[in-house]
PDB file of N, CA and C in Angstrom:
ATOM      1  N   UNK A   1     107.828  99.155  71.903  1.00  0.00           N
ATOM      2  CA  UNK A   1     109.236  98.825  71.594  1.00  0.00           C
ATOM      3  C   UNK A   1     110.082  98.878  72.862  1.00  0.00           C
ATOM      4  N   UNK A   2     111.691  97.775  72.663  1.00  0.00           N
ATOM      5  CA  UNK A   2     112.241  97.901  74.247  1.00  0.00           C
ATOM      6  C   UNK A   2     112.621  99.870  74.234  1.00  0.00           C
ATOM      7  N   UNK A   3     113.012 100.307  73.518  1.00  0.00           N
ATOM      8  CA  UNK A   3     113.724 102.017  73.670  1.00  0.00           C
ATOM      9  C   UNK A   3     112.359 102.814  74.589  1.00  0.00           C
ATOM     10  N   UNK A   4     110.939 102.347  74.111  1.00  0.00           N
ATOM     11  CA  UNK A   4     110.083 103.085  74.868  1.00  0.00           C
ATOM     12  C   UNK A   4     110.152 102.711  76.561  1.00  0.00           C
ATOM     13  N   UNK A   5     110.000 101.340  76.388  1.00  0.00           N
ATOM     14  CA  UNK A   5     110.158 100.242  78.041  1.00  0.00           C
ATOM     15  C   UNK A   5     110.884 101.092  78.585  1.00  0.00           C
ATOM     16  N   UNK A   6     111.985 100.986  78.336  1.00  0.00           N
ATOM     17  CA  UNK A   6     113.054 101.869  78.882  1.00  0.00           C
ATOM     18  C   UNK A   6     113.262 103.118  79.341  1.00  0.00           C
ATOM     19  N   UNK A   7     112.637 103.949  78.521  1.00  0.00           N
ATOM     20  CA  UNK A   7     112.403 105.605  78.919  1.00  0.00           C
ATOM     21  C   UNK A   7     110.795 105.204  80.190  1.00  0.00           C
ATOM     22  N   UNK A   8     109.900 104.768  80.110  1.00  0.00           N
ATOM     23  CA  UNK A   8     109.077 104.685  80.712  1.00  0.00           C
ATOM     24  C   UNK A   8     109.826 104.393  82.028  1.00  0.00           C
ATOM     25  N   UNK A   9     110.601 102.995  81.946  1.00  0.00           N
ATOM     26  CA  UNK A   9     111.244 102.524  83.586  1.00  0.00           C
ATOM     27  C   UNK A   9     112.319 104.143  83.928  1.00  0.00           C
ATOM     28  N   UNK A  10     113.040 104.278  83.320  1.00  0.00           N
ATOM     29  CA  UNK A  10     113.706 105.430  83.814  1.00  0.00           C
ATOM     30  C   UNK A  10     112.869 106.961  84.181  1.00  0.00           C
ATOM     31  N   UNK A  11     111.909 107.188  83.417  1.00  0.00           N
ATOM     32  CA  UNK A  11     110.881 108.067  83.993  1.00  0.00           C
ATOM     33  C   UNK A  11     110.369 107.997  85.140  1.00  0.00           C
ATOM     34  N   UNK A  12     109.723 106.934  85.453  1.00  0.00           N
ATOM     35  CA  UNK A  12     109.141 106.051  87.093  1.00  0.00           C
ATOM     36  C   UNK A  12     110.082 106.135  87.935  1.00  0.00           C
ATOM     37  N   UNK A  13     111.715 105.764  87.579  1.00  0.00           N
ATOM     38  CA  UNK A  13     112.758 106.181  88.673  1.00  0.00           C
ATOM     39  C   UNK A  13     112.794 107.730  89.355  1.00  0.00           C
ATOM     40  N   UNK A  14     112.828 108.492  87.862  1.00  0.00           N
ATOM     41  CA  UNK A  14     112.880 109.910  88.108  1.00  0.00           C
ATOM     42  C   UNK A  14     112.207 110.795  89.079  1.00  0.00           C
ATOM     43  N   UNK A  15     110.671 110.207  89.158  1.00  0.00           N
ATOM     44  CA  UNK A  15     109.259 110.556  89.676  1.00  0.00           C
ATOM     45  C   UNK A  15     109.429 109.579  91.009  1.00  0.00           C
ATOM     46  N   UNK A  16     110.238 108.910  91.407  1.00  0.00           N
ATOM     47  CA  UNK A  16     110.190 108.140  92.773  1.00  0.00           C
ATOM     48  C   UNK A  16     111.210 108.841  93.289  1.00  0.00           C
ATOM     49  N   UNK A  17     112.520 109.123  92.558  1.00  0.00           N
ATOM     50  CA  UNK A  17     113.374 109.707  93.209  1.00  0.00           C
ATOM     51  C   UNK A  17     113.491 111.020  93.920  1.00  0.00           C
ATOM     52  N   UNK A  18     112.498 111.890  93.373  1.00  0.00           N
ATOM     53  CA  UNK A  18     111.427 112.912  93.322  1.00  0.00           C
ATOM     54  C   UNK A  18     110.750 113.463  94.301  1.00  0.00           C
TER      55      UNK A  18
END
């Protein structure tokens, strides 16, 4: 679903920003 897409792309930000 897009709500999962979404937490996944913002997770990957989190963990790069990291």
């Amino acid at each position: 679903s897009l709500c999962f897409l979404c937490y996944f792309i913002c997770l990957k930000m989190i963990l790069l920003y990291n």
